[in-house]
Protein backbone atom coordinates (compact mmCIF):
# COMPACT_ATOMS: atom_id res chain seq x y z
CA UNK A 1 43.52 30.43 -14.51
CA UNK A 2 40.22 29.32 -12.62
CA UNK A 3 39.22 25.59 -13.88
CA UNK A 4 35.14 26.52 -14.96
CA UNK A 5 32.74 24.61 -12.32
CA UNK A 6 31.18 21.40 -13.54
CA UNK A 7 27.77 21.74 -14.35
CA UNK A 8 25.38 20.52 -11.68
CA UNK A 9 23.90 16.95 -12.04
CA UNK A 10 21.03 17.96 -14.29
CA UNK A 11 17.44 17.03 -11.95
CA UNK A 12 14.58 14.54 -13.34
CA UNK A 13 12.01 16.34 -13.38
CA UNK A 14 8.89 15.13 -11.48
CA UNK A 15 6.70 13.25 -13.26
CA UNK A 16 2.45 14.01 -12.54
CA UNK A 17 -0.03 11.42 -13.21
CA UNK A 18 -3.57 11.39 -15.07
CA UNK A 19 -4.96 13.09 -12.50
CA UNK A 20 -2.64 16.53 -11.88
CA UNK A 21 -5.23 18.48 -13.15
CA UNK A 22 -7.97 17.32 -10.74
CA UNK A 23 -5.52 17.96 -7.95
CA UNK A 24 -4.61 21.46 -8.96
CA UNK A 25 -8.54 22.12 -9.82
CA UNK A 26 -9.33 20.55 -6.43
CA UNK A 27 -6.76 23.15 -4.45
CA UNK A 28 -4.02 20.43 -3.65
CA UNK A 29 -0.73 21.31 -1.66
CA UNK A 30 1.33 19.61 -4.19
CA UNK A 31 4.73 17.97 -3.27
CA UNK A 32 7.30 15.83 -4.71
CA UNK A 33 7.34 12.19 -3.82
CA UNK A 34 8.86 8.90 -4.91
CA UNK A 35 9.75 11.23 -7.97
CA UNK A 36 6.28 11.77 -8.30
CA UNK A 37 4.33 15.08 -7.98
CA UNK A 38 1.55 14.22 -5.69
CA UNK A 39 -1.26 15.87 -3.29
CA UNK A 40 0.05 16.00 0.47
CA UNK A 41 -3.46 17.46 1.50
CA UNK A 42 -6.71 19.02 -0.30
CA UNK A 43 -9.11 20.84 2.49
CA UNK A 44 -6.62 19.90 5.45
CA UNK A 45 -5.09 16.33 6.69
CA UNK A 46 -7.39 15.78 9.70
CA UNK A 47 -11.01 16.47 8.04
CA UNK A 48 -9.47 14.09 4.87
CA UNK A 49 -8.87 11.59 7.54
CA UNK A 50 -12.25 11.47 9.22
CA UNK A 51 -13.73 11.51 5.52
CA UNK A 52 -12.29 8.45 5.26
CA UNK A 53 -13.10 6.97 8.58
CA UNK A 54 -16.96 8.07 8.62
CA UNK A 55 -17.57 8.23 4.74
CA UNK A 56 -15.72 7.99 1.47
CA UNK A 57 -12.32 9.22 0.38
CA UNK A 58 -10.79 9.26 -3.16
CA UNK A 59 -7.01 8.81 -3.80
CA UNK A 60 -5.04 8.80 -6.73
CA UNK A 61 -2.83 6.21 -6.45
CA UNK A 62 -1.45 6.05 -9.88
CA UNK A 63 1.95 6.74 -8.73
CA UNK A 64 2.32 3.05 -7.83
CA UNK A 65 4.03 0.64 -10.14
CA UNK A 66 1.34 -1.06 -12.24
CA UNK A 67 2.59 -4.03 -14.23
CA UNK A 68 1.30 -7.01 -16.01
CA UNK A 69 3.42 -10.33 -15.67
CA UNK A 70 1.99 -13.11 -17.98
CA UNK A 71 3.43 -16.26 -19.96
CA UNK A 72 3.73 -20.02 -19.36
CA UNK A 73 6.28 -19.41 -16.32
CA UNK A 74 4.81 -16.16 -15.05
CA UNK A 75 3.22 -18.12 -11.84
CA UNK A 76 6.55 -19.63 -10.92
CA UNK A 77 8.48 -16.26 -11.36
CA UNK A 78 6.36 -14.76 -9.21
CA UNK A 79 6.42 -17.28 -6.43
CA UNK A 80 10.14 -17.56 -6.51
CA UNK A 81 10.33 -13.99 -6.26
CA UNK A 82 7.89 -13.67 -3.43
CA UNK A 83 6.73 -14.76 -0.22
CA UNK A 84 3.65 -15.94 -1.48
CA UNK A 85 2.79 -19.09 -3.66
CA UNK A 86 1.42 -17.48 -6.26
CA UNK A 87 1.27 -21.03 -8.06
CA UNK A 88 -1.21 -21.47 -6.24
CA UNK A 89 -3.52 -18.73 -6.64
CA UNK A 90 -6.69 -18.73 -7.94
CA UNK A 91 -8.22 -16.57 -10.37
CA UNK A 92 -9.84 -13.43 -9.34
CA UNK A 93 -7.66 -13.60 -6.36
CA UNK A 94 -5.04 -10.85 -4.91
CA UNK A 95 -2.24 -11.85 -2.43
CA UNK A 96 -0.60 -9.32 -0.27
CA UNK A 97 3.26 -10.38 -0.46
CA UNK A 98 7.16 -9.31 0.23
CA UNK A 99 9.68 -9.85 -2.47
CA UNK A 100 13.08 -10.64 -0.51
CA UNK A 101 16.72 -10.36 -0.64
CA UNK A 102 18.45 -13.45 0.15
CA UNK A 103 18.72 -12.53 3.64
CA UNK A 104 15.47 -12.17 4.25
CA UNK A 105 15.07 -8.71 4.25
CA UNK A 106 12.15 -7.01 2.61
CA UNK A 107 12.82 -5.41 -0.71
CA UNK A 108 9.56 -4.27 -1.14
CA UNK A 109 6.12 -4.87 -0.35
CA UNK A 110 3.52 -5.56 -3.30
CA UNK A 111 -0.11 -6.83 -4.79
CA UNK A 112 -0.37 -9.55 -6.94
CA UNK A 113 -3.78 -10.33 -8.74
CA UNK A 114 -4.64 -13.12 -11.00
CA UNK A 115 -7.03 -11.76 -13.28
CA UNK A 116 -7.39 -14.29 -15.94
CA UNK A 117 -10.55 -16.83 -16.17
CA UNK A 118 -8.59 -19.73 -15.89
CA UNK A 119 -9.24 -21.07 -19.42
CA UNK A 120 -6.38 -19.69 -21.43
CA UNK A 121 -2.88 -20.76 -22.16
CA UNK A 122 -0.70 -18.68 -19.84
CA UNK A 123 -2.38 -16.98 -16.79
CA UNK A 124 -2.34 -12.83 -16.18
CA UNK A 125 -1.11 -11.21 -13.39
CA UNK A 126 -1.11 -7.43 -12.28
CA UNK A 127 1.49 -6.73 -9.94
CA UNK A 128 1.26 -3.20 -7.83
CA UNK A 129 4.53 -2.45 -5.99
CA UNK A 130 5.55 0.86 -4.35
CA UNK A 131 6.34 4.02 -6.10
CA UNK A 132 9.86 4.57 -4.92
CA UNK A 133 10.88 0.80 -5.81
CA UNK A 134 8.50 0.06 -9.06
CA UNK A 135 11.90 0.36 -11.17
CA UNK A 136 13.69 -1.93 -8.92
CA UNK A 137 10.81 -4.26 -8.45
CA UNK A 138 10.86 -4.24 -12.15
CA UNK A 139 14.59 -5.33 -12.91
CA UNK A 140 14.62 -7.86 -10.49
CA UNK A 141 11.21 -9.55 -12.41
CA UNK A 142 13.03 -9.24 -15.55
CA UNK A 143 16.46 -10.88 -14.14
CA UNK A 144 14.76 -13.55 -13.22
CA UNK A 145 12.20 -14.08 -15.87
CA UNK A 146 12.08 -17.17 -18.64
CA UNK A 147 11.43 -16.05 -22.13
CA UNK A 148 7.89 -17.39 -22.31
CA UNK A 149 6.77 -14.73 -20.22
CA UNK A 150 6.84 -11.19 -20.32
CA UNK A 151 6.43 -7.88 -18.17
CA UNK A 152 4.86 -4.74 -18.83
CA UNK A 153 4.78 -1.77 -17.18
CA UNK A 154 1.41 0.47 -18.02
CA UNK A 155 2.01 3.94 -15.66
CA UNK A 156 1.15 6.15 -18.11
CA UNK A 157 -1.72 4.52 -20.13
CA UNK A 158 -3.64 3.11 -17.17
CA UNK A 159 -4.18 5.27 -14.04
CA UNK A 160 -5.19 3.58 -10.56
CA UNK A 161 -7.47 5.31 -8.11
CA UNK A 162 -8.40 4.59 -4.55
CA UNK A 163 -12.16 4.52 -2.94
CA UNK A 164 -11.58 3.91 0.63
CA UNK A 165 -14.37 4.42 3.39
CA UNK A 166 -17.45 2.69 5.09
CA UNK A 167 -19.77 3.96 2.58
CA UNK A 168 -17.14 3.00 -0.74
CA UNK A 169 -19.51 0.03 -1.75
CA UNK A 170 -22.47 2.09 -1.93
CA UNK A 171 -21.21 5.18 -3.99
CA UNK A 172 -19.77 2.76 -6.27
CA UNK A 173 -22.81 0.78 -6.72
CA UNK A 174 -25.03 3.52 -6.82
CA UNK A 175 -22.52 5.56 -9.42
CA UNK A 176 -21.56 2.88 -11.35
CA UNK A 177 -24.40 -0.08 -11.58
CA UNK A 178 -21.94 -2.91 -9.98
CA UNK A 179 -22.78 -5.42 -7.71
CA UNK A 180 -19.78 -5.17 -5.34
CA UNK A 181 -21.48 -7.25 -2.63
CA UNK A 182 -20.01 -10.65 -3.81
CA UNK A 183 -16.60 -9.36 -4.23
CA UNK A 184 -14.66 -10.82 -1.47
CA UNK A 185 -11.69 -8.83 0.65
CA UNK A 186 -8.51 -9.33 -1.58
CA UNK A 187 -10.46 -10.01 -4.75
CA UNK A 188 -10.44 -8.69 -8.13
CA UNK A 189 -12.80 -8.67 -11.08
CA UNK A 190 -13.91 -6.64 -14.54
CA UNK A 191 -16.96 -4.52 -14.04
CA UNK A 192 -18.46 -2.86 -17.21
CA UNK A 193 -17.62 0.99 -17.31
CA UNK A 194 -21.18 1.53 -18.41
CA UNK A 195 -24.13 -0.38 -15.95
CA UNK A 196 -27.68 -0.40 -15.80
CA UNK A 197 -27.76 -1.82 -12.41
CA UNK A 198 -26.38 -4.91 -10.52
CA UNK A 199 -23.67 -5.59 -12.99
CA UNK A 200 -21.45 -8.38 -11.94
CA UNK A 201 -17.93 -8.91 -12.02
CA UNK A 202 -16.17 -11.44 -14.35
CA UNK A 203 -12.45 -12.05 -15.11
CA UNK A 204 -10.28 -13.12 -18.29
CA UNK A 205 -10.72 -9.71 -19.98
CA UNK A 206 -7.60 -7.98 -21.58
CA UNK A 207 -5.58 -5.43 -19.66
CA UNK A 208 -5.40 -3.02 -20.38
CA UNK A 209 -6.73 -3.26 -23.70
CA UNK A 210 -10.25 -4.24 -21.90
CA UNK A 211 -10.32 -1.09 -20.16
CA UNK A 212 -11.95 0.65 -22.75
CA UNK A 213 -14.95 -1.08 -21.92
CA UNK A 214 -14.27 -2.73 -18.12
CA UNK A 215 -12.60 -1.79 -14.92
CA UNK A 216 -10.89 -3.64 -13.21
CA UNK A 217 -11.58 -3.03 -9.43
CA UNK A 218 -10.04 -4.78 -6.49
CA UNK A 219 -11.06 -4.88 -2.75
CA UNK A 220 -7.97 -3.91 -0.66
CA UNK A 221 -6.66 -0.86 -0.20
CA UNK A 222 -4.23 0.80 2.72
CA UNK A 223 -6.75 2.51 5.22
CA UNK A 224 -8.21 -0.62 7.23
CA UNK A 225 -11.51 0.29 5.81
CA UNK A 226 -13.87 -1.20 3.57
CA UNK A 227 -12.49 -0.01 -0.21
CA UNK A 228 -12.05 -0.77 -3.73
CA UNK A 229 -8.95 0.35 -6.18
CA UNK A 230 -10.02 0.90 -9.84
CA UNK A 231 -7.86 0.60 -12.70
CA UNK A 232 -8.94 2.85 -15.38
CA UNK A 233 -7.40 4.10 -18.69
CA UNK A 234 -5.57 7.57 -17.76
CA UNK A 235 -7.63 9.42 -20.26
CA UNK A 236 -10.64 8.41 -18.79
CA UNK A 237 -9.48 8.85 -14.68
CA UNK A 238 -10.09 12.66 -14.35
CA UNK A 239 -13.62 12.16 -15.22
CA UNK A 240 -14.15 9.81 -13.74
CA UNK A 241 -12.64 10.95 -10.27
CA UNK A 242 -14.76 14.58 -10.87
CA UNK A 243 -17.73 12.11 -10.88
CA UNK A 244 -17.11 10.19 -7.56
CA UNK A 245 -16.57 13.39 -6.00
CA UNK A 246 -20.12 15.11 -7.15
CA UNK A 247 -21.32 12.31 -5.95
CA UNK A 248 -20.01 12.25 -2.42
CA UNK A 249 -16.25 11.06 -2.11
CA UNK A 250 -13.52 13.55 -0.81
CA UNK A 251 -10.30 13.91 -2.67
CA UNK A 252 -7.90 12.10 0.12
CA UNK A 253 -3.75 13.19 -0.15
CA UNK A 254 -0.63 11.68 1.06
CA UNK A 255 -0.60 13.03 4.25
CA UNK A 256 -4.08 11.27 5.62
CA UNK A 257 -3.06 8.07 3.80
CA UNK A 258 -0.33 8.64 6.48
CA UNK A 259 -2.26 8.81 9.18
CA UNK A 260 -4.68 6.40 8.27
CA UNK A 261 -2.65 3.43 7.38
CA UNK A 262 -0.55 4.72 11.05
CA UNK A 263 -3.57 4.21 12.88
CA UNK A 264 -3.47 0.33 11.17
CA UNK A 265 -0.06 -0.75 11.95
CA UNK A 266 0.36 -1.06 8.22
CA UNK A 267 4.21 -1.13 7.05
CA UNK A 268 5.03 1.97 5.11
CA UNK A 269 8.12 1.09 2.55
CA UNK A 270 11.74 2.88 2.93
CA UNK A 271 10.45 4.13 6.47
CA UNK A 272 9.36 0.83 8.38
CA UNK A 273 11.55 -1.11 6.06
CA UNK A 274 14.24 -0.46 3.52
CA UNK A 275 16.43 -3.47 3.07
CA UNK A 276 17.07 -4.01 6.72
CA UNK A 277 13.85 -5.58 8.37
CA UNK A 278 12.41 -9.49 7.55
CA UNK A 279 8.89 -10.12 7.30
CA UNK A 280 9.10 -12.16 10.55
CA UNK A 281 10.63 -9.38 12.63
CA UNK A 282 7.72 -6.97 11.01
CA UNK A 283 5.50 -9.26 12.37
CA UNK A 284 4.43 -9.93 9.06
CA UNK A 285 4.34 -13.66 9.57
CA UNK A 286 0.90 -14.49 8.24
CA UNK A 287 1.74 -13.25 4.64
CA UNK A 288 4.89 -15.65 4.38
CA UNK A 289 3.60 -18.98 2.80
CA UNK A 290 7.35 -21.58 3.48
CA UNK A 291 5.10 -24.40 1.46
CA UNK A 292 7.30 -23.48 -1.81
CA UNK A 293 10.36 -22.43 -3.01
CA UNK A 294 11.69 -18.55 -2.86
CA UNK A 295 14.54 -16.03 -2.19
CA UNK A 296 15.39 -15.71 1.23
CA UNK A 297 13.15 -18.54 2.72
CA UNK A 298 15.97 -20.07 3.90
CA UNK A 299 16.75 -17.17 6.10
CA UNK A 300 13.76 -17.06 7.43
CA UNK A 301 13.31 -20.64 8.25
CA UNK A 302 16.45 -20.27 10.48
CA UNK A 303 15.11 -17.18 11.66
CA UNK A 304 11.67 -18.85 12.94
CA UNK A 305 13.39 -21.79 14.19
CA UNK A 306 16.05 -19.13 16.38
CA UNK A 307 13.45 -16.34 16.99
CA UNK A 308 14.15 -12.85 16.00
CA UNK A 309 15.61 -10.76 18.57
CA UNK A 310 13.13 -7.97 17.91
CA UNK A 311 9.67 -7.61 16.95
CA UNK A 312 7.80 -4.30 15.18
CA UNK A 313 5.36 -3.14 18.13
CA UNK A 314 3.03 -0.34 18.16
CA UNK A 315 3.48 2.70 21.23
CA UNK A 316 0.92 4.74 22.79
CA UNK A 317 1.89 8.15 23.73
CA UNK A 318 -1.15 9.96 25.80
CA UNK A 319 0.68 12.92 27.45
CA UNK A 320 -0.74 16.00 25.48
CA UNK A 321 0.75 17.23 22.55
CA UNK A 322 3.64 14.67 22.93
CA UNK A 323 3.88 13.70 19.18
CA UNK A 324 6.33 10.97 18.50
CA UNK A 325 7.85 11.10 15.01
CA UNK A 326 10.22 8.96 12.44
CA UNK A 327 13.46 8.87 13.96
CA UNK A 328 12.25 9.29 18.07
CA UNK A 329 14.69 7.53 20.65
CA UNK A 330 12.73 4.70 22.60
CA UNK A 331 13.61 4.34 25.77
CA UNK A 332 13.77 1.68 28.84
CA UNK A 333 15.09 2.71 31.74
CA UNK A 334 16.54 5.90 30.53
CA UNK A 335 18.95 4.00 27.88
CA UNK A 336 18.04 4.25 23.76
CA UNK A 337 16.56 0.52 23.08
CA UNK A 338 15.23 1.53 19.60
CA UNK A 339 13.97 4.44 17.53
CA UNK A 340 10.37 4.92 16.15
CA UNK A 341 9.72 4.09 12.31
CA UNK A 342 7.11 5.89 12.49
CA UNK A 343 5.27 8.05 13.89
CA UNK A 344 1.94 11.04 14.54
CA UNK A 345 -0.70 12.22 15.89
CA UNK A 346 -4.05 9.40 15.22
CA UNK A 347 -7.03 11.16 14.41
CA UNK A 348 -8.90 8.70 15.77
CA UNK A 349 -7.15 8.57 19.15
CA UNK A 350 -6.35 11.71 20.23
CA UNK A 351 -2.95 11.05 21.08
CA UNK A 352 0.96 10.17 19.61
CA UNK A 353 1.22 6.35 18.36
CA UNK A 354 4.58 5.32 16.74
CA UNK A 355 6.17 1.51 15.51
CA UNK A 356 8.96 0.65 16.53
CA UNK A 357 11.22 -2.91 16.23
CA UNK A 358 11.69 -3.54 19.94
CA UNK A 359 13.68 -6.21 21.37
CA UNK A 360 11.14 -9.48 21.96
CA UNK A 361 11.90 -8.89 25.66
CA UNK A 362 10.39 -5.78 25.42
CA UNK A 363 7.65 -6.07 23.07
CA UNK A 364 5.19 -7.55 24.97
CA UNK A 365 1.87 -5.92 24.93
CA UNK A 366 1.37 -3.08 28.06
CA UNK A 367 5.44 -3.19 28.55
CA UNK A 368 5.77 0.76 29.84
CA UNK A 369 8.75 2.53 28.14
CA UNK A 370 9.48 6.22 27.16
CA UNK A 371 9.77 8.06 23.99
CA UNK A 372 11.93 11.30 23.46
CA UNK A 373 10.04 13.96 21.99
CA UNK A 374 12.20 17.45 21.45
CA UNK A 375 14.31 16.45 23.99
CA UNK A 376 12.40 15.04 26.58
CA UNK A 377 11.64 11.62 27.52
CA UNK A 378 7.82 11.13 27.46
CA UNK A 379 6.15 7.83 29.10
CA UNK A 380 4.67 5.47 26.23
CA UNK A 381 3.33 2.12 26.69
CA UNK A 382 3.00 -1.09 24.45
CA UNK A 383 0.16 -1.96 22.76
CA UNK A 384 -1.74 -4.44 20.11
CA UNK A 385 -2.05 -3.55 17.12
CA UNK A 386 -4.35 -2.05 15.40
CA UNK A 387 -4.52 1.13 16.96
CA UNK A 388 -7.61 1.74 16.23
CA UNK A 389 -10.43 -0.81 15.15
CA UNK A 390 -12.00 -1.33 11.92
CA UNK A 391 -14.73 1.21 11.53
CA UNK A 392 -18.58 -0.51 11.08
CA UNK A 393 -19.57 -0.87 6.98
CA UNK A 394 -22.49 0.80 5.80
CA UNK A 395 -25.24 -1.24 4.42
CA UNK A 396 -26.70 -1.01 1.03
C-alpha cells in the first residue's frame, strides 16, 4: 500500500498594504517581497529613477515595520538595543542606527524618532525597521523590555509613504500648506492634515491616534535626495497619494529605490548585511555612538582598537554593458578576493557600480581590480563613495 503524500507546507499568503489599489490603478508590475506584495516598477525603472533625481517621486513604503516604543524605560531600551544613545536624543529628532548581535554584527538597520514635546511623563518613540526583519526587530524589543514600557506595532492602521526628489519640499508645501523649510535633515514633526498656508510643525501629539488630524512627516528618506516620509492613517493614504501625483510626483517602485539608494552607497539589509557584517567593517562608523552602554559594543571596541580586516568599498565598472550584480567574483590579480553585495547599472553614471567588503589592503580609493561578469573578468576600479553626488534642491 502507497503511504498518501504529506500535504505541502500550506504558503502565507502575501500581505498588500493601504495602497494596493493605487498600485494596480497606477499599472504596477507587482511582486512579492519581504512577504509583502509590492510595486517593482510603474512606467519603467530608469524614467522612475530620473523622476526622482530631477523632480519628485512617491513611494509607498508602508511595508516597513512601524512601531511605537514608549514608557519610563523606553529611552534606555532603545539605547541598549542600539548603536545609538537614544538617551540622549532630543525631541523632534530621528537617529539613523544598527541594532547588534553580541558580536557585533548588524541585525538590522532602523529609524528611531522622538516625537514627544518633552513635557510628559514617559517619552514616544517611532521606530521604522526593515520589512523582512520588523518581526524580529520586534521580539528582540520585547525580550528586552521593562514593564513600564510598551511596544506597538501599527502596519495596518497607519500607512507610511515616501516623497523623495529636489522639488519634494515644494509639492508638499504647495499641496499641503506646511512650512517644511525649518525642518532640519533627520527631523520629525506633526503638520496639520488640513493648512491654509505656512503651517508649522509641532511635536507631543498622539500616534497614531493624532493622525486623524496631523501627519507626522520626517526628513530622511533612502535616495540621497532632499525628501520627507509621511505617516498617515491607511484609510486616508490612497487619497492622499492620488493627490501628490495630480499634482506632480511619480509613483516610484522597488526597483528604482534600488538603483537609487545603489548610486548612494546606502546598505541594503539581508544583501549588504545579514548577520555577518559590523557597522565598522560597513564603514558605518559615524552612526556608532561607544559613549553608552549596548549589545555588541564590546566587539566593536576590540574591533576599532585591532582594525577590521576588510572594509565595504564601492567599484566602478566602465566597460560597456559590463553590469556587475549581487553575487559577482572580485578579483586581484586573477584570484577571487571578494564578491559584490551589490550591484547595477547607475542611471546617473552610465556604467556598472557594485559594493563590495574588500580586504583594507585593497580598499583604498583608485586600487584597480576586476569583476567577473558572465564569465569574464572585467577591469573595475575603487572609488569614494557616493557614486554619484547629491543632486542641487530646488528653491521655494
Amino acid at each position: 500500500m502507497i503511504a498518501a503524500a504529506s500535504p505541502a507546507a500550506a504558503v502565507a499568503p502575501l500581505q498588500r498594504t493601504a495602497l494596493y489599489d493605487f498600485h494596480v490603478r497606477h499599472g504596477a508590475h507587482l511582486v512579492p517581497f519581504a512577504g509583502w506584495e509590492m510595486p517593482l516598477y510603474y512606467s519603467g525603472i530608469l524614467a522612475e529613477h530620473r523622476s526622482v533625481r530631477g523632480g519628485v517621486g512617491l513611494f509607498d513604503v508602508s511595508h516597513m515595520g512601524i512601531f511605537t516604543v514608549e514608557g519610563g524605560t523606553a529611552a534606555e531600551l532603545l539605547s541598549r538595543r542600539t548603536t545609538a544613545n537614544v538617551g540622549a536624543l532630543e525631541p523632534g529628532r530621528v537617529r539613523y542606527t544598527f541594532l547588534l548581535e553580541s558580536t557585533g554584527a548588524i541585525v538590522d538597520d532602523l529609524l528611531i524618532s522622538r516625537v514627544d514635546s518633552g513635557s510628559e511623563l514617559a517619552p514616544r518613540f517611532v521606530v521604522v525597521p526593515n520589512a523582512a526583519r520588523a518581526a524580529e526587530v520586534e521580539e528582540i524589543l520585547r525580550q528586552h523590555r521593562a514593564p513600564d514600557t510598551t511596544i506597538r506595532r501599527w502596519n495596518g492602521t497607519v500607512a507610511l509613504l515616501a516623497v523623495q526628489g529636489p522639488g519634494s519640499r515644494q509639492l508638499l508645501e504647495r499641496q499641503f500648506g506646511w512650512s517644511l523649510g525649518p525642518l532640519g535633515f533627520y527631523r520629525a514633526a506633526f503638520f496639520p492634515a488640513q493648512a491654509d498656508g505656512g503651517a508649522a510643525g509641532r511635536l507631543g501629539a498622539p500616534f497614531p491616534d493624532g493622525l486623524a488630524t496631523e501627519r507626522l512627516v520626517s526628513r530622511t528618506g533612502y535616495t540621497g535626495e532632499l525628501g520627507y516620509e509621511i505617516f498617515v492613517p491607511a484609510a486616508e493614504a490612497d487619497g492622499l497619494a492620488e493627490g501628490l501625483v495630480t499634482a506632480g510626483a511619480v509613483p516610484v517602485g522597488l526597483g528604482a529605490r534600488d538603483t537609487l539608494r545603489l548610486e548612494k552607497g546606502y546598505l541594503l539589509s539581508g544583501q549588504d548585511f545579514h548577520r555577518d557584517r559590523t557597522p565598522l567593517e560597513a564603514g558605518q562608523d559615524r552612526f556608532v555612538e561607544f559613549d553608552h552602554p549596548f549589545v555588541g559594543r564590546v566587539a566593536l571596541e576590540e574591533a576599532r582598537a585591532k582594525g577590521t580586516s576588510v572594509r565595504l568599498a564601492g567599484l566602478e565598472v566602465t566597460e560597456p554593458g559590463a553590469i556587475p550584480r549581487h553575487g559577482s567574483p572580485v578579483l586581484a590579480g586573477g584570484a577571487s578576493v571578494a564578491v559584490a553585495t551589490s550591484g547595477g547599472l547607475s542611471p546617473g553614471l552610465g556604467h556598472g557600480i557594485a559594493l563590495a567588503y574588500l580586504p583594507r589592503e585593497l580598499a583604498a580609493v583608485g586600487t584597480e581590480l576586476a569583476v567577473e561578469v558572465r564569465g569574464r573578468a572585467v577591469p573595475a576600479r575603487v572609488v569614494a563613495l557616493p557614486f554619484v553626488a547629491p543632486t542641487p534642491v530646488r528653491r521655494s
